[in-house]
N, C-alpha and C. Protein backbone atom coordinates (compact mmCIF):
# COMPACT_ATOMS: atom_id res chain seq x y z
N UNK A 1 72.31 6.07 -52.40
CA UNK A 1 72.68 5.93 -51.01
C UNK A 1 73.59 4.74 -50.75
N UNK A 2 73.99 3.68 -51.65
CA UNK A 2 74.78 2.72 -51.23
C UNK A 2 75.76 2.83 -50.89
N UNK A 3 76.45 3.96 -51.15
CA UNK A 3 78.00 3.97 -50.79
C UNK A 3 78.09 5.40 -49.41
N UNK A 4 76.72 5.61 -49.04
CA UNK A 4 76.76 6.54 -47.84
C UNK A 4 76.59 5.38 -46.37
N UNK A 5 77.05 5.89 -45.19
CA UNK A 5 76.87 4.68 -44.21
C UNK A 5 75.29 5.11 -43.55
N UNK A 6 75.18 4.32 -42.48
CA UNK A 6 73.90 3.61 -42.27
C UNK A 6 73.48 5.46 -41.71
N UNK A 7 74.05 6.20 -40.77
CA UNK A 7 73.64 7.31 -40.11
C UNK A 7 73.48 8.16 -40.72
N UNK A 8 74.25 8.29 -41.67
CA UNK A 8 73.75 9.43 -43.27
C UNK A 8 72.43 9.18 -43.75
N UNK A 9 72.05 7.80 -43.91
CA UNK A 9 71.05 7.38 -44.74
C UNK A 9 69.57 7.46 -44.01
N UNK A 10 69.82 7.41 -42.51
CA UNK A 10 68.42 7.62 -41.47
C UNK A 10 68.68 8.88 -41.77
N UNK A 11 69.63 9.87 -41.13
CA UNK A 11 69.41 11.36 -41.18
C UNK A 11 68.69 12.26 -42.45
N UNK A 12 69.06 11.65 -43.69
CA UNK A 12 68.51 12.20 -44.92
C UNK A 12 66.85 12.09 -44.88
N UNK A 13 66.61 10.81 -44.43
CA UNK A 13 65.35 10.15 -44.99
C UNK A 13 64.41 10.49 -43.42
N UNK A 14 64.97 10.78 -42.55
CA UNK A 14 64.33 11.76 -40.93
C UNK A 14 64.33 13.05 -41.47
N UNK A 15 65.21 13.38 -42.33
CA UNK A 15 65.12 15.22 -42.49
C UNK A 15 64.02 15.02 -43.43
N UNK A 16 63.69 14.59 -44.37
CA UNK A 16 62.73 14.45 -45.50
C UNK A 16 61.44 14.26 -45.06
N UNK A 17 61.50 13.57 -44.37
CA UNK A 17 60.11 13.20 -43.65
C UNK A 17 59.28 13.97 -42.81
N UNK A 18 60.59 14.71 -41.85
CA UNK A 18 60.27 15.66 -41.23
C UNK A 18 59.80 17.14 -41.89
N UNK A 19 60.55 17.00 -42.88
CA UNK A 19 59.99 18.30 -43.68
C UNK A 19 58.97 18.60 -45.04
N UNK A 20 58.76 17.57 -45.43
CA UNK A 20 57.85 17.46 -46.46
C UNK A 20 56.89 16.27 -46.14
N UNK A 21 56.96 15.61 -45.80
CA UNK A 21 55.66 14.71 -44.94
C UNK A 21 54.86 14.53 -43.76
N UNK A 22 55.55 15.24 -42.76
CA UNK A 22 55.04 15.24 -41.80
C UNK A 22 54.06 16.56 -41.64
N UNK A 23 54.34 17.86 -41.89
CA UNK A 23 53.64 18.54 -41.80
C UNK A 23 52.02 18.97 -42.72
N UNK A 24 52.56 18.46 -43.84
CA UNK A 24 51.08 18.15 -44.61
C UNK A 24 50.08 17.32 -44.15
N UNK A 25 50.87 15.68 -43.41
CA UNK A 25 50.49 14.89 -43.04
C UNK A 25 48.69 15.49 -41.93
N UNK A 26 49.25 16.45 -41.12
CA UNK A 26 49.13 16.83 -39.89
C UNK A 26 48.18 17.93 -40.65
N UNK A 27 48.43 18.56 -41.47
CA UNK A 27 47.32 19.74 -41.74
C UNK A 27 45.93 18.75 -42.99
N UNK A 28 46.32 17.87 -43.56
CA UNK A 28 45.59 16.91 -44.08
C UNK A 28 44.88 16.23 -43.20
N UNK A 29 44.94 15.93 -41.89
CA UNK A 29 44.22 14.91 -41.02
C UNK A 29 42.64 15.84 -40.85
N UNK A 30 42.61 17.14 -41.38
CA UNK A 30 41.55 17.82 -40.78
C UNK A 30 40.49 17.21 -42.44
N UNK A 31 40.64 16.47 -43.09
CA UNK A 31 39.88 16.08 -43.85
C UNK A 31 40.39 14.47 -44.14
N UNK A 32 40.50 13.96 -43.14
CA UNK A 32 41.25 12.51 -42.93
C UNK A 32 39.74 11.93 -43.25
N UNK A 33 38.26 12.46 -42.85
CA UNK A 33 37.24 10.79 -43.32
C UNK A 33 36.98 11.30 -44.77
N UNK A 34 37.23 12.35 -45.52
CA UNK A 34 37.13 11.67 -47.25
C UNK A 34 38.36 11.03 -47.63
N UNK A 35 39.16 11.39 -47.29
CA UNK A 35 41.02 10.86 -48.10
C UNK A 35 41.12 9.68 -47.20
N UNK A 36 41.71 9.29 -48.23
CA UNK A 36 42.16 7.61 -47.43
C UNK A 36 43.76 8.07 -46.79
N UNK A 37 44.39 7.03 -46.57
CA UNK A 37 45.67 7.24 -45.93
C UNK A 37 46.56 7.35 -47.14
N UNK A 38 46.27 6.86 -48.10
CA UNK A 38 47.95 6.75 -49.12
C UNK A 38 47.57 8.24 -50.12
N UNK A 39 46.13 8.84 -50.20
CA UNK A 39 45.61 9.71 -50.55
C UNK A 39 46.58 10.89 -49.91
N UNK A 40 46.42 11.09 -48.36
CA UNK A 40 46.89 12.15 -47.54
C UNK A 40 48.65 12.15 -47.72
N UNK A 41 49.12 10.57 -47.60
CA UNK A 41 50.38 10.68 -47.71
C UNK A 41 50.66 11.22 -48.88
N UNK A 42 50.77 10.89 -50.04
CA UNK A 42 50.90 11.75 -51.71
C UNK A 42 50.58 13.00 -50.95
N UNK A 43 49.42 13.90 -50.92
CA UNK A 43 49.04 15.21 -50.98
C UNK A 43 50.32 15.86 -50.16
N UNK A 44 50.22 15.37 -48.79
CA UNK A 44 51.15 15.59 -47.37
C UNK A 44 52.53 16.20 -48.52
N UNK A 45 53.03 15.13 -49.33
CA UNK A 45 54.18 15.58 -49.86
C UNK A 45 54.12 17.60 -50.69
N UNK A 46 53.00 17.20 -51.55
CA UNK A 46 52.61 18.43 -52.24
C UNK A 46 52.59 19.42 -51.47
N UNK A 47 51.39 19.25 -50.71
CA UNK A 47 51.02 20.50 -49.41
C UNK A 47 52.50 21.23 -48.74
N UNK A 48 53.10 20.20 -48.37
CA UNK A 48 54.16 20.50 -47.69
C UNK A 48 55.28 21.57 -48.36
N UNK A 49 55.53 21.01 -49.43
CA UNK A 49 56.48 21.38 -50.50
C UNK A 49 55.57 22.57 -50.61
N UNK A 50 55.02 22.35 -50.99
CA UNK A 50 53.89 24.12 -51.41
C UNK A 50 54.44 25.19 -50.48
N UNK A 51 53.35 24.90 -49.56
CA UNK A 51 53.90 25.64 -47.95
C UNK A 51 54.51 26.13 -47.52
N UNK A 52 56.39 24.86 -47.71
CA UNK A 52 57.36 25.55 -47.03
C UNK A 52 57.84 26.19 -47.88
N UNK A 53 57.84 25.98 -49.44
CA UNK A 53 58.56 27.13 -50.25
C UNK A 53 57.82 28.54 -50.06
N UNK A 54 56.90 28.47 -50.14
CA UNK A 54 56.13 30.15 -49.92
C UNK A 54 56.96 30.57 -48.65
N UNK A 55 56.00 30.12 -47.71
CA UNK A 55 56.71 30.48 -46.08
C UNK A 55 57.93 30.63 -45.99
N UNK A 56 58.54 30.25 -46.55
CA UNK A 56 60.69 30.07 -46.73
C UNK A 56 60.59 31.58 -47.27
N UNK A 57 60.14 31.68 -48.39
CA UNK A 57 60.19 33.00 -49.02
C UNK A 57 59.79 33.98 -48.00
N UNK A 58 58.66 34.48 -47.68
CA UNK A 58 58.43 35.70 -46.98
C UNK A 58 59.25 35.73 -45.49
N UNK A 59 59.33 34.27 -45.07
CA UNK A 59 60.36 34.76 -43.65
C UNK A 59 61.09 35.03 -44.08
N UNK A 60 61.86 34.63 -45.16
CA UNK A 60 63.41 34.84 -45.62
C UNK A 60 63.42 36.63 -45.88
N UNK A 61 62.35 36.84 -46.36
CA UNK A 61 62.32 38.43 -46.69
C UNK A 61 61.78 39.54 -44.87
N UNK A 62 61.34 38.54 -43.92
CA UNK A 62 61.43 39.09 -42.70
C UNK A 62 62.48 39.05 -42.55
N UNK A 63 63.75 38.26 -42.61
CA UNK A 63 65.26 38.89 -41.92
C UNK A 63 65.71 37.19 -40.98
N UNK A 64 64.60 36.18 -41.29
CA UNK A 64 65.41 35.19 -40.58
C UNK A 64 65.70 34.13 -41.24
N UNK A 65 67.00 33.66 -40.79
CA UNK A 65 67.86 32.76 -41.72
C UNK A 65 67.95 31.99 -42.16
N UNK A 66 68.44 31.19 -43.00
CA UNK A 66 67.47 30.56 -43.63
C UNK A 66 67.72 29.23 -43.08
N UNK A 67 68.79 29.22 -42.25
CA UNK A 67 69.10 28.05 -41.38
C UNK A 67 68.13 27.76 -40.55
N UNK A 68 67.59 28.64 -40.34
CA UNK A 68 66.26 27.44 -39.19
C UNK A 68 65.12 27.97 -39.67
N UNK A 69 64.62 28.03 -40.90
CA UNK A 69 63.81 27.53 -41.52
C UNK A 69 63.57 26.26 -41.31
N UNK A 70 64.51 25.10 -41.44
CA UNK A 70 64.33 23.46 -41.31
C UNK A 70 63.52 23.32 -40.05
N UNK A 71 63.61 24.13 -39.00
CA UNK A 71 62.85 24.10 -37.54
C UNK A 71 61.82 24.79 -37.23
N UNK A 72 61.65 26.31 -38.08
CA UNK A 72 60.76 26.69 -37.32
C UNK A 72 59.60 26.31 -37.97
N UNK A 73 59.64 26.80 -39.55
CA UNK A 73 58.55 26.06 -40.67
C UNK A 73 57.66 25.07 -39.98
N UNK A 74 58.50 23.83 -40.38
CA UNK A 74 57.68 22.22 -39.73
C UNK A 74 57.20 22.33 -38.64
N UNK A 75 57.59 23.03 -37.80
CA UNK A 75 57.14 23.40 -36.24
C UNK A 75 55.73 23.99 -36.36
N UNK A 76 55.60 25.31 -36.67
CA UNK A 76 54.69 26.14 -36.98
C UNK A 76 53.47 25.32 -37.71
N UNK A 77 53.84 24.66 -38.68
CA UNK A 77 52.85 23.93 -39.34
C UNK A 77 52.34 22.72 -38.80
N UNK A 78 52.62 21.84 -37.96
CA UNK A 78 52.67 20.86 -37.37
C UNK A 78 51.74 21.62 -35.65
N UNK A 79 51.98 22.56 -35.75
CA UNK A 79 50.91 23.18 -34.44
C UNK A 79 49.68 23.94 -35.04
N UNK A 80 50.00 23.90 -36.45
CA UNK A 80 48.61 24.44 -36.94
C UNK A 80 47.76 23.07 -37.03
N UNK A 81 48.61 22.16 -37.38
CA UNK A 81 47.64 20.71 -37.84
C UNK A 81 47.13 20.54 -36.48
N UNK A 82 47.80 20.41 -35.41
CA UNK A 82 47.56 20.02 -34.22
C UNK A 82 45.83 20.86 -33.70
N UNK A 83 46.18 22.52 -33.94
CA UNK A 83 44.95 23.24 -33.99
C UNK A 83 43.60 22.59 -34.70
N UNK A 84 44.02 22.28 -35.96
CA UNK A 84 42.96 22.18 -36.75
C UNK A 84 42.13 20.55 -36.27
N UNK A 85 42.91 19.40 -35.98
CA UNK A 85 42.53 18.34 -34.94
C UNK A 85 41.88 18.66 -33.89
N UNK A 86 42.24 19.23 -32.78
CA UNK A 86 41.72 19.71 -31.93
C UNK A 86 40.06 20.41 -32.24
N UNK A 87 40.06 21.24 -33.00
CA UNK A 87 38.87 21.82 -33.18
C UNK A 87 38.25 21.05 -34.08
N UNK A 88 38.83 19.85 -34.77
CA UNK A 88 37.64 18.94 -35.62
C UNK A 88 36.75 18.11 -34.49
N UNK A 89 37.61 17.75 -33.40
CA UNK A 89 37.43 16.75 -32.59
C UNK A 89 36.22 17.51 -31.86
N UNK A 90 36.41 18.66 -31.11
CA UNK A 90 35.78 19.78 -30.37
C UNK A 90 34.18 19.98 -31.49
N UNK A 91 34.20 19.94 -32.47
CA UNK A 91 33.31 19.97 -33.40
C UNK A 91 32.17 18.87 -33.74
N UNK A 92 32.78 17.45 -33.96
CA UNK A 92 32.17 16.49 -33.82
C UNK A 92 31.71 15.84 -32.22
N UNK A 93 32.34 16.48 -31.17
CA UNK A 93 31.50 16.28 -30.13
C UNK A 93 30.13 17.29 -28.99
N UNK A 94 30.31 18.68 -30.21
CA UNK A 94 29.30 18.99 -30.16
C UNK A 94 27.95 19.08 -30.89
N UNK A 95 28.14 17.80 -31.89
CA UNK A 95 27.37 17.26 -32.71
C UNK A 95 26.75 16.34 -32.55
N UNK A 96 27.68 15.82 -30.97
CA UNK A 96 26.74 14.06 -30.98
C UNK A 96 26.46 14.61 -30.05
């Protein structure tokens, strides 16, 4: 990256994040009290990468392009994490 300028170098490392860390991040939080944080971050990468290559594949074989894959993927997965929070939370407060 040294010889790319400063807006190349956020955009790469925002697209990366956004797409292979963030969404694992978010489906990992539903087992956030055994994993520690640097635990979830590593996995987040795996999970993610896992995920969107499958999912890339069969939408790609539904007919949509592969250009917003980058949007809808992370999206989709990032409202499943959101689901799965929600109902951990909903879970442990009908426990106490």
């Amino acid at each position: 990256f040294y010889k790319e300028d400063l807006i190349t170098t956020i955009k790469t490392s925002v697209s990366i994040f956004w797409l292979f860390i963030l969404p694992g991040f978010s489906i990992l939080y539903y087992w956030s009290d055994k994993l520690e944080f640097i635990e979830r971050l590593i996995l987040s990468f795996v999970v993610s990468s896992a995920i969107i290559g499958i999912s890339s594949y069969y939408i790609g074989l539904l007919g949509l392009h592969i250009k917003y894959h980058i949007i809808v993927i992370p999206s989709i997965l990032l409202i499943c994490g959101g689901f799965l929070i929600v109902k951990k939370k909903s879970h442990r407060s009908k426990e106490v």
